[in-house]
Protein backbone atom coordinates (compact mmCIF):
# COMPACT_ATOMS: atom_id res chain seq x y z
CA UNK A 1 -13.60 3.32 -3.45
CA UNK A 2 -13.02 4.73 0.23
CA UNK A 3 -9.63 4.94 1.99
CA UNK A 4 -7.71 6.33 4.78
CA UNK A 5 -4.12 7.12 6.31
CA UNK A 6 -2.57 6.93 9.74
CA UNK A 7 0.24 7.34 11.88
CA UNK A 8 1.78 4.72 13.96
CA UNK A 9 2.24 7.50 16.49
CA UNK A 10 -1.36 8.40 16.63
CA UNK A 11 -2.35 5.86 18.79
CA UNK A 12 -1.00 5.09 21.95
CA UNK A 13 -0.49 1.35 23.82
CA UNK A 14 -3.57 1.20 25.39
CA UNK A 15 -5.58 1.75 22.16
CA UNK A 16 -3.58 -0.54 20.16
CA UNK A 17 -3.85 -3.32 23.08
CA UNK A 18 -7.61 -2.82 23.07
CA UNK A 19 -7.74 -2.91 19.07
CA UNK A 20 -5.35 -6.29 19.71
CA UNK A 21 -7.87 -8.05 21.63
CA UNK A 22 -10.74 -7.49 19.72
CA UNK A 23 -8.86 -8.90 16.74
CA UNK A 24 -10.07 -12.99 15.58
CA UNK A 25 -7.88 -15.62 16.03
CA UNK A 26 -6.10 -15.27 12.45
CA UNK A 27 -5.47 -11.88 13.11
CA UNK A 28 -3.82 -11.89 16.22
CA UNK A 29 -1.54 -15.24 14.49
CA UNK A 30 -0.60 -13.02 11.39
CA UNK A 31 0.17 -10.05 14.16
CA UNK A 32 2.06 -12.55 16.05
CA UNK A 33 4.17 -13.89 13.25
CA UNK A 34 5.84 -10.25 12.60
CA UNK A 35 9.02 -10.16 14.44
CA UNK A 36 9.25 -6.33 14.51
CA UNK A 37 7.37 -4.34 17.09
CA UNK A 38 7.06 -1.20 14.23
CA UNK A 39 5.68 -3.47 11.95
CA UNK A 40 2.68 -5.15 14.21
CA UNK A 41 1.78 -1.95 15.24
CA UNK A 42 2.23 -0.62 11.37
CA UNK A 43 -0.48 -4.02 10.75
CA UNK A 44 -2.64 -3.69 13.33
CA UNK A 45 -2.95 0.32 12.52
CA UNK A 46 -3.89 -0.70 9.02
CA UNK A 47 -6.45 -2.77 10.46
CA UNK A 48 -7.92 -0.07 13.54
CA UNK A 49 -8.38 2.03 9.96
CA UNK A 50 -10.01 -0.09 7.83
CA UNK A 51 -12.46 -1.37 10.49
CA UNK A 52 -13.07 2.41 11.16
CA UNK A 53 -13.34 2.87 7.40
CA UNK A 54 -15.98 -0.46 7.15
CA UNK A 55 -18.01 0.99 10.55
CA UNK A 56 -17.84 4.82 8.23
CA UNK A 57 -19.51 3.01 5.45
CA UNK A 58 -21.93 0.73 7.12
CA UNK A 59 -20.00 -2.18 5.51
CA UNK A 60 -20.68 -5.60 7.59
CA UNK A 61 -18.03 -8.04 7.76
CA UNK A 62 -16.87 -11.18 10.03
CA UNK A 63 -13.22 -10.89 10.18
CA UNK A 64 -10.42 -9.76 8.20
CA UNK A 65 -8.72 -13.00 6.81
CA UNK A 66 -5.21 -13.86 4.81
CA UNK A 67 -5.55 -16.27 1.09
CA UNK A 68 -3.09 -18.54 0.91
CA UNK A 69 -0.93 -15.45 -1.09
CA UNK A 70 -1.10 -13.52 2.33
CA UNK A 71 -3.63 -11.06 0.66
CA UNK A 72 -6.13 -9.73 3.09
CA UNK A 73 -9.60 -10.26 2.80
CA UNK A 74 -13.01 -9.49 4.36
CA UNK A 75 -14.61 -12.66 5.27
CA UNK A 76 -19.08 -12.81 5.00
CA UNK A 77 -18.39 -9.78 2.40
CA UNK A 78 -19.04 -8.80 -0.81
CA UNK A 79 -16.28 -5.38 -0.75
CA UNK A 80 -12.60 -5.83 -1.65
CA UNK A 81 -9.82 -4.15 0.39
CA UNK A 82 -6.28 -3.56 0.30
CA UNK A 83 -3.64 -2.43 3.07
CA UNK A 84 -0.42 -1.72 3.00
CA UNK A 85 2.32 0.37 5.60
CA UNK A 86 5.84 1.94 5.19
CA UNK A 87 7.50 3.71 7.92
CA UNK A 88 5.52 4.91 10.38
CA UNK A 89 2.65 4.95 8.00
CA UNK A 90 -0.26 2.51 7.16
CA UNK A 91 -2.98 2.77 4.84
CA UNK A 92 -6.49 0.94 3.79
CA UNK A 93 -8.32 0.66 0.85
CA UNK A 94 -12.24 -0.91 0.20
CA UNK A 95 -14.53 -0.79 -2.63
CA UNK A 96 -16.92 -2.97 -4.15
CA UNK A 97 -14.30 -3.75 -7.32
CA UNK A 98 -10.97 -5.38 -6.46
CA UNK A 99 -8.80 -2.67 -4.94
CA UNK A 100 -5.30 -1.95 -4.10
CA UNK A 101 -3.53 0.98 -2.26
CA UNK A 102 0.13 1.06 -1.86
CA UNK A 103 1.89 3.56 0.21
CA UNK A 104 6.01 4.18 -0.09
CA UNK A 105 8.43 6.50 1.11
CA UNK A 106 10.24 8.91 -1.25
CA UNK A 107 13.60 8.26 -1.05
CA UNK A 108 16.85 8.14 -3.22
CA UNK A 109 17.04 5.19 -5.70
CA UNK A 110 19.13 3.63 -8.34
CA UNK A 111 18.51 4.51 -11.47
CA UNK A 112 19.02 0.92 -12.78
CA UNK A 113 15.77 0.17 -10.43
CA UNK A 114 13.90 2.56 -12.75
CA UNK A 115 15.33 0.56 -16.03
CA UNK A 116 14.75 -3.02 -14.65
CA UNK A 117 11.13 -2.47 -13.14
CA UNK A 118 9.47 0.20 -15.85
CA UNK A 119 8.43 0.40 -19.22
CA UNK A 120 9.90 2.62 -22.20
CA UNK A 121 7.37 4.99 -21.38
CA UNK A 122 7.59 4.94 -17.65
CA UNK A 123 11.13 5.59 -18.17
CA UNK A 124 10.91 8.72 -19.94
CA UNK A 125 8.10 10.04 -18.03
CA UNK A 126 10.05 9.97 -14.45
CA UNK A 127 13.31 11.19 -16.74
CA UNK A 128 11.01 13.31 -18.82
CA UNK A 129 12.93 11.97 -21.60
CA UNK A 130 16.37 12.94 -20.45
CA UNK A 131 17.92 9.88 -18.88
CA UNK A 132 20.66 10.77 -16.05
CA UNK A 133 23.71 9.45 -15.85
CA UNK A 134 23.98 9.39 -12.32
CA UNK A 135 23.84 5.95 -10.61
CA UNK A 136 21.95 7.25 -7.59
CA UNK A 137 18.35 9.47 -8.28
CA UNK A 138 18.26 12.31 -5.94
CA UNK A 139 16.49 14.95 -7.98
CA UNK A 140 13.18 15.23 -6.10
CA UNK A 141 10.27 15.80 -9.19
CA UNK A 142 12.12 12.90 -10.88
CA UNK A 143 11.56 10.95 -7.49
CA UNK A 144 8.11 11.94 -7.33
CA UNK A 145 7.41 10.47 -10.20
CA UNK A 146 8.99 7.75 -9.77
CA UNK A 147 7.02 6.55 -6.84
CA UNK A 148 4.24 7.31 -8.60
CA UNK A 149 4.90 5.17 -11.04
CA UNK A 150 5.99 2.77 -8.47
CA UNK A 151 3.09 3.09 -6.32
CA UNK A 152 0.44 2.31 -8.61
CA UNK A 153 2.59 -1.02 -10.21
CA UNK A 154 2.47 -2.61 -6.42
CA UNK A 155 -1.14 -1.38 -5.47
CA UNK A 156 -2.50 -2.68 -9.53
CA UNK A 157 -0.57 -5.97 -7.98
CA UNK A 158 -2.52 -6.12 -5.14
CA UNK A 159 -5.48 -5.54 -7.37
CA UNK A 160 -4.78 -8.15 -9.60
CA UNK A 161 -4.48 -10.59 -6.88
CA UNK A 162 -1.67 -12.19 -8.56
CA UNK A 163 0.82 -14.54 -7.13
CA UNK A 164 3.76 -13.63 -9.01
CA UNK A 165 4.84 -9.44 -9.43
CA UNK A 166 6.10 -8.35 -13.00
CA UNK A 167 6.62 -4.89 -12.77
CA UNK A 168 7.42 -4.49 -16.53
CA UNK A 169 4.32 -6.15 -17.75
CA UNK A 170 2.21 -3.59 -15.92
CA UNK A 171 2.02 0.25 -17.80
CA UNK A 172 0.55 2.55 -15.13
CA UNK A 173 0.45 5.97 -16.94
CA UNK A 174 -2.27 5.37 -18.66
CA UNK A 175 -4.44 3.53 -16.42
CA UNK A 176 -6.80 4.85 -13.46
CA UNK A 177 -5.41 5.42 -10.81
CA UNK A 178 -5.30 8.44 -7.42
CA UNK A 179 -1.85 9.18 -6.25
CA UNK A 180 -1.52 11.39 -3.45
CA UNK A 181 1.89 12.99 -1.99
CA UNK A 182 1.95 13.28 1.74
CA UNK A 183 4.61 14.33 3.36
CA UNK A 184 7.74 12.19 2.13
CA UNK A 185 5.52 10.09 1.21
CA UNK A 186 3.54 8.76 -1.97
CA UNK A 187 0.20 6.73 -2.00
CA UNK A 188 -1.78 5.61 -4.84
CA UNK A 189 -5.33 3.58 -5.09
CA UNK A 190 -6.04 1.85 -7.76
């Protein structure tokens, strides 16, 4: 399993004009249907990556193509891949085993959020078995590892390929898994 990181910023309009047109038809439409600029250039960054990533590896491929559940895919290949973006950030996964990477910023949340999306154990791992009773997390280790947590249960989604996302059903402590901080920042590949 290979993957990569970049910044929207890193690339300026003539590179992601060029990267634009050499994109298949069912690119450009998903590209097209986003309505904000941020996040077709967040899209099409997590697409100059993985094709950079696929050239890296000597992976061939035809196009990148959507499922019916939006899920990207690497049509006339055998590898999996996964993207995903948040802020000014995108990220790409690939591997010969189904994949998924996940990338979120770290940023205050409610600690019902925590109690409605994780398990028992979840729970008192990001609370480290002292449960606040503020309504509003803002204690940065127990953020951390909350987006940890959080991290891996949307990129073991994308794995999974499921249509439907039940956060409780899925127990990510125990399971592999590479989380990486960067910056304010978490992404994990599972």
């Amino acid at each position: 399993m290979k993957w990569r990181i970049g910044n929207i910023d890193s690339f300026d309009d003539y590179q992601y004009e060029t990267a634009y047109k050499n994109l298949s038809n069912s690119e450009k439409d998903h590209i097209d249907s986003l309505l904000r600029q941020k996040d077709k250039k967040r899209s099409l960054l997590a697409r100059i990556l993985l094709k950079n990533l696929l050239a890296e590896e000597n992976i061939p491929y035809v196009s990148i193509e959507l499922a019916e559940n939006k899920k990207p895919f690497l049509s006339g290949s055998n590898y999996f891949i996964s993207l995903s973006h948040s802020g000014n950030f995108a990220v790409c996964a690939v591997s010969e085993r189904a994949v998924g990477i996940d990338i979120e910023q770290i940023k205050p949340v409610k600690t019902a959020l925590v109690k409605r999306v994780c398990t028992k154990e979840e729970e008192d791992y990001i609370f480290e078995k002292v449960h606040p009773k503020e309504d509003i997390i803002t204690d940065p280790d127990t953020l951390e590892r909350f987006f940890r947590v959080w991290t891996a249960k949307e990129a073991f989604f994308k794995k999974q390929n499921e249509k439907t996302f039940s956060p409780k059903k899925i127990n990510t402590l125990n399971a592999y898994k590479h989380s990486e901080r960067i910056d304010d920042y978490m992404v994990t590949v599972v």
